[in-house]
N, C-alpha and C. Protein backbone atom coordinates (compact mmCIF):
# COMPACT_ATOMS: atom_id res chain seq x y z
N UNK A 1 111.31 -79.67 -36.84
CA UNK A 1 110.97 -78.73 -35.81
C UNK A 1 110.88 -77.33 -36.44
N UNK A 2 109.77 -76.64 -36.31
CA UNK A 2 109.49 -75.18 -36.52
C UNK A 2 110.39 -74.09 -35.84
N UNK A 3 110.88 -73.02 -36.56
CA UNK A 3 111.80 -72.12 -35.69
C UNK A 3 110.74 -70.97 -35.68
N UNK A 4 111.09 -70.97 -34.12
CA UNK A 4 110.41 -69.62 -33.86
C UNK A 4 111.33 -68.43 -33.76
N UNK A 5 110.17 -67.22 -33.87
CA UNK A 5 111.82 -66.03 -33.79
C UNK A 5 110.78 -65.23 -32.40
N UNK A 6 111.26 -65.20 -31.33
CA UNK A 6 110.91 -63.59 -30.24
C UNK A 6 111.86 -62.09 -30.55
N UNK A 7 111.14 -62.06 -30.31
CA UNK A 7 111.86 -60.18 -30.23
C UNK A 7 111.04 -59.72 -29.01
N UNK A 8 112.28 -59.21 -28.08
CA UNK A 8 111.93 -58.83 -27.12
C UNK A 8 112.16 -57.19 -27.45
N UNK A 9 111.14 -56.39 -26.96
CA UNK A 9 111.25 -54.70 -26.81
C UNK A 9 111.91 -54.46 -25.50
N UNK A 10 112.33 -53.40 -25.71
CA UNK A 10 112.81 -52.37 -24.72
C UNK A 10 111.81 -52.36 -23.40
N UNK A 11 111.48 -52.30 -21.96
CA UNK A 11 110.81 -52.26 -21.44
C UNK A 11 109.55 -51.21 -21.62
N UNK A 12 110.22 -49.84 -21.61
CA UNK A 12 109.76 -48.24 -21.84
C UNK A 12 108.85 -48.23 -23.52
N UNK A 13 109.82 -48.92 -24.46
CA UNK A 13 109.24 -49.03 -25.92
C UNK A 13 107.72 -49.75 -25.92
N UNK A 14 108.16 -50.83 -25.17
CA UNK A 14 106.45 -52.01 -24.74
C UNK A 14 105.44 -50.80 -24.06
N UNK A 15 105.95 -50.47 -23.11
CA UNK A 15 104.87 -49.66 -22.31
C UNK A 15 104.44 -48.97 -22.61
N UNK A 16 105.19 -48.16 -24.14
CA UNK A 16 104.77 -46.69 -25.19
C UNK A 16 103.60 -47.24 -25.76
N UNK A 17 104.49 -48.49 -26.70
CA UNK A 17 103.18 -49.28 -27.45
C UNK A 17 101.97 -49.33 -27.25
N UNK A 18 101.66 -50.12 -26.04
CA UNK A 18 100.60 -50.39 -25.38
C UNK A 18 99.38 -49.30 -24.50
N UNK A 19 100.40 -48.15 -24.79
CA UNK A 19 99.74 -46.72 -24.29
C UNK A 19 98.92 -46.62 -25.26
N UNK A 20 100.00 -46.48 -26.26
CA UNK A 20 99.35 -45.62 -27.31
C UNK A 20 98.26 -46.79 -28.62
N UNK A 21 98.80 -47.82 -28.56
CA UNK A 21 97.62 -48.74 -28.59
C UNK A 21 95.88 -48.93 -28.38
N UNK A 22 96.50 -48.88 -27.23
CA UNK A 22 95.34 -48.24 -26.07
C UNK A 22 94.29 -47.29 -26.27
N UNK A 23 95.35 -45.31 -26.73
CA UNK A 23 94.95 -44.99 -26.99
C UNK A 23 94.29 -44.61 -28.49
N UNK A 24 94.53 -45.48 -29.44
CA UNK A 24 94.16 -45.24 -30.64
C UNK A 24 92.83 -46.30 -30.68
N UNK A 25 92.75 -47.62 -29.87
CA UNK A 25 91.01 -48.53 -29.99
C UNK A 25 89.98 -47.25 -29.45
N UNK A 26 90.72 -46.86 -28.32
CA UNK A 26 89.76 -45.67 -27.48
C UNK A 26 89.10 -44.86 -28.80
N UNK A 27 90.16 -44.36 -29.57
CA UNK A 27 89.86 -43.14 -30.28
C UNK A 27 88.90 -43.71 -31.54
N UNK A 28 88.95 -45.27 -31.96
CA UNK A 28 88.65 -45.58 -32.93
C UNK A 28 87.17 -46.29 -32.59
N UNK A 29 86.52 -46.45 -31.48
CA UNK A 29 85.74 -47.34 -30.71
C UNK A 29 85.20 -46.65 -29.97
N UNK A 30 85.71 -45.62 -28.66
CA UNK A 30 84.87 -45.17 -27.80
C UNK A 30 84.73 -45.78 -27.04
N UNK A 31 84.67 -45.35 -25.53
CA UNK A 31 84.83 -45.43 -24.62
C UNK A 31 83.15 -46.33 -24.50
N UNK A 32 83.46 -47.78 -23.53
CA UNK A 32 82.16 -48.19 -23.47
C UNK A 32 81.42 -47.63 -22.14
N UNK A 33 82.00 -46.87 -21.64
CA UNK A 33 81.00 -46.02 -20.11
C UNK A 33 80.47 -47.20 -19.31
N UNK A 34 81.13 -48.07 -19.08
CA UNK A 34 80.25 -49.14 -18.25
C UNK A 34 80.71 -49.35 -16.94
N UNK A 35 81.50 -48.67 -16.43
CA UNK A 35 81.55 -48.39 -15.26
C UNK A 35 81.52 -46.90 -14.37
N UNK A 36 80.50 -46.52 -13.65
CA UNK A 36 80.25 -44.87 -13.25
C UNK A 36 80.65 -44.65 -12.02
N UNK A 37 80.36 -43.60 -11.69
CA UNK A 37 80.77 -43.05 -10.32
C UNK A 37 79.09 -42.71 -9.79
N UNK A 38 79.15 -42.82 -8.41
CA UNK A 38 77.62 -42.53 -7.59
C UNK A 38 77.36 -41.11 -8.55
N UNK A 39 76.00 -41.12 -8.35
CA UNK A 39 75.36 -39.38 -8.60
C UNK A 39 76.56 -38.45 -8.30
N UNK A 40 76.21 -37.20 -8.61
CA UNK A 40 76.71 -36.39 -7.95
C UNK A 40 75.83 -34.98 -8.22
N UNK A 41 76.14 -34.02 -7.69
CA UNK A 41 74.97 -32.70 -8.17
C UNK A 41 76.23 -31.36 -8.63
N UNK A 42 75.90 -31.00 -9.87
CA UNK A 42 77.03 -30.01 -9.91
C UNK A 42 76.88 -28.64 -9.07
N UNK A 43 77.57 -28.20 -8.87
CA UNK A 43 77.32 -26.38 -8.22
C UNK A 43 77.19 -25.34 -8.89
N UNK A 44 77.55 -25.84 -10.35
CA UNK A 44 76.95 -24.90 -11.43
C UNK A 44 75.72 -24.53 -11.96
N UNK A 45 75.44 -25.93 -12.36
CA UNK A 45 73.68 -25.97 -12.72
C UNK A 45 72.89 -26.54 -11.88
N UNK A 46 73.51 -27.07 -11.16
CA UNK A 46 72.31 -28.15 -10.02
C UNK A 46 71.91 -29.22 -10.38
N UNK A 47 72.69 -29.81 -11.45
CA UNK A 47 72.16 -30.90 -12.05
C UNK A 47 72.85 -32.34 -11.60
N UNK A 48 72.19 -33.22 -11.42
CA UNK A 48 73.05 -34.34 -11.69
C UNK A 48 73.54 -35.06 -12.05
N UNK A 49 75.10 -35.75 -12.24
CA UNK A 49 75.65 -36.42 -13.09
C UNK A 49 76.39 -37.37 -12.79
N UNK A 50 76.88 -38.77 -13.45
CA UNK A 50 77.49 -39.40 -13.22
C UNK A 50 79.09 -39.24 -13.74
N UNK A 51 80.34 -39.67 -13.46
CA UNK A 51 81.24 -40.02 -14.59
C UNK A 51 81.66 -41.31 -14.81
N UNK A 52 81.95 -41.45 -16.00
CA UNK A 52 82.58 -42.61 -15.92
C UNK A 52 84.01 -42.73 -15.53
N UNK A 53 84.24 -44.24 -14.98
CA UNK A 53 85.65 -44.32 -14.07
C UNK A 53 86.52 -44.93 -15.15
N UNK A 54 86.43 -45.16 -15.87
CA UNK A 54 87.41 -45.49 -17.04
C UNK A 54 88.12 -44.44 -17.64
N UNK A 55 87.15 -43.63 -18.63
CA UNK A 55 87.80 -42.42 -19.29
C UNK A 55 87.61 -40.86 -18.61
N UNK A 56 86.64 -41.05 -17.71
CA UNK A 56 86.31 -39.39 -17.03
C UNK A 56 85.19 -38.70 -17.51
N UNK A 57 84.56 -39.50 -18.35
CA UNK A 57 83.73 -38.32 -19.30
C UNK A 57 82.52 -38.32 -18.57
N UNK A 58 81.89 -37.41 -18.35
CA UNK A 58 80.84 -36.70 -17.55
C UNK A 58 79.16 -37.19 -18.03
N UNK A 59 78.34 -37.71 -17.53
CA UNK A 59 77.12 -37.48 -18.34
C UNK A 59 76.08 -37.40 -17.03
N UNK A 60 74.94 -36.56 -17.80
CA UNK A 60 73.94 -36.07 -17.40
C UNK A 60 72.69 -37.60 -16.86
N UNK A 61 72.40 -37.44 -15.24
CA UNK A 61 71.89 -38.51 -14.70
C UNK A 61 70.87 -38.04 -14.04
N UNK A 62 69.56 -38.68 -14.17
CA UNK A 62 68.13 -38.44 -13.43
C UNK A 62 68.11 -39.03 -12.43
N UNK A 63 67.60 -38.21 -11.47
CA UNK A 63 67.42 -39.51 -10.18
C UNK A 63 66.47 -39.92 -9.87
N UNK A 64 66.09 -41.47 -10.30
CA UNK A 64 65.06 -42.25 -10.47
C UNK A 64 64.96 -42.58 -11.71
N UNK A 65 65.56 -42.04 -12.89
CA UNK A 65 65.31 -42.75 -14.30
C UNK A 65 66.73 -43.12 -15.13
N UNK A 66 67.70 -42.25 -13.93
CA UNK A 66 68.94 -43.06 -14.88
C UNK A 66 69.58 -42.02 -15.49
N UNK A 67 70.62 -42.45 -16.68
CA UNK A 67 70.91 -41.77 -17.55
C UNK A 67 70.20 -41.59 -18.72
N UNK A 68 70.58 -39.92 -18.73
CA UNK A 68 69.87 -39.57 -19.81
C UNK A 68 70.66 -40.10 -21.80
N UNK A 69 69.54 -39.87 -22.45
CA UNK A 69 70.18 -40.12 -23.63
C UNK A 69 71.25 -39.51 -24.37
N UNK A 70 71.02 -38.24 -24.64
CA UNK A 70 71.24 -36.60 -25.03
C UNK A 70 72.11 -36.55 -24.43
N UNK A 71 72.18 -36.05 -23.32
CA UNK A 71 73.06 -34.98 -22.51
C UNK A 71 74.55 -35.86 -22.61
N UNK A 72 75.60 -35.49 -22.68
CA UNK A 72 77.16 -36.06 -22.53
C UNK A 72 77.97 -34.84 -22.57
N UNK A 73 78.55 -34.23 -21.38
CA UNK A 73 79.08 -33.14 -21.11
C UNK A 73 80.81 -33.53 -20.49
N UNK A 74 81.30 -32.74 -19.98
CA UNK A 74 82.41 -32.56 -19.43
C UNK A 74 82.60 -31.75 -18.14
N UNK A 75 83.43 -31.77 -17.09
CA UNK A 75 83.70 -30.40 -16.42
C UNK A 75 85.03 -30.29 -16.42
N UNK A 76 85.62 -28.99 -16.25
CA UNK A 76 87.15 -28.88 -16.05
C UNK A 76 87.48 -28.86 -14.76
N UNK A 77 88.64 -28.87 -14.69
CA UNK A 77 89.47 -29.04 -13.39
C UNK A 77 88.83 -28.74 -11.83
N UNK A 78 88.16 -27.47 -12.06
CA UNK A 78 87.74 -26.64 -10.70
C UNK A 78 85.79 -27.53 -10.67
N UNK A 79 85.55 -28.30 -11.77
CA UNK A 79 84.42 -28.80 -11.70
C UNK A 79 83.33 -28.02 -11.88
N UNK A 80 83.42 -27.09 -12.96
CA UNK A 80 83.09 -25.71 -13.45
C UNK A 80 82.45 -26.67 -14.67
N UNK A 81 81.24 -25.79 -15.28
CA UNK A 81 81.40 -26.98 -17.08
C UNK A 81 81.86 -26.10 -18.34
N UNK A 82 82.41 -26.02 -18.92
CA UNK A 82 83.48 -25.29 -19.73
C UNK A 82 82.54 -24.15 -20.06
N UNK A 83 81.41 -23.91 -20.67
CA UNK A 83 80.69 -22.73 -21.12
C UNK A 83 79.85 -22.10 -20.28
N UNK A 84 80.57 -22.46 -18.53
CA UNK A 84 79.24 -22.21 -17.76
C UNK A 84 79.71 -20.64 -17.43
């Protein structure tokens, strides 16, 4: 018979892991954007954009052709776009 060995973590230690796990494929891979949020139109530029519901990140959306290639922006908090 084969011996196995478990090691169980700390609850809090597992949940660090797996954060930060998490966040290092993100950082090493990129976010696959495959799930968005409806249009939306900003109040800054008038433009429209989608985000994605995974990581938040903002991109520039045509209405009737989609997303654009180029454009991948952000907004901050107040939904302002950082250099506007």
């Amino acid at each position: 018979m084969k011996d196995e060995v478990t090691v169980k973590l700390p609850r809090k230690l597992a949940e660090f892991l797996s954060k930060e796990l998490t966040r290092l494929l993100s950082i090493l891979f990129g976010c696959r954007h495959s799930r968005y949020s409806f249009p939306q139109r900003s109040k800054v530029d008038g433009k429209d954009y989608v985000s994605c519901l995974d990581c938040g990140k903002s991109h520039e959306y045509v209405i009737g052709v989609g997303l654009t290639e180029t454009t991948d922006f952000s907004f901050n908090q107040k939904g302002e776009l950082p250099n506007a």
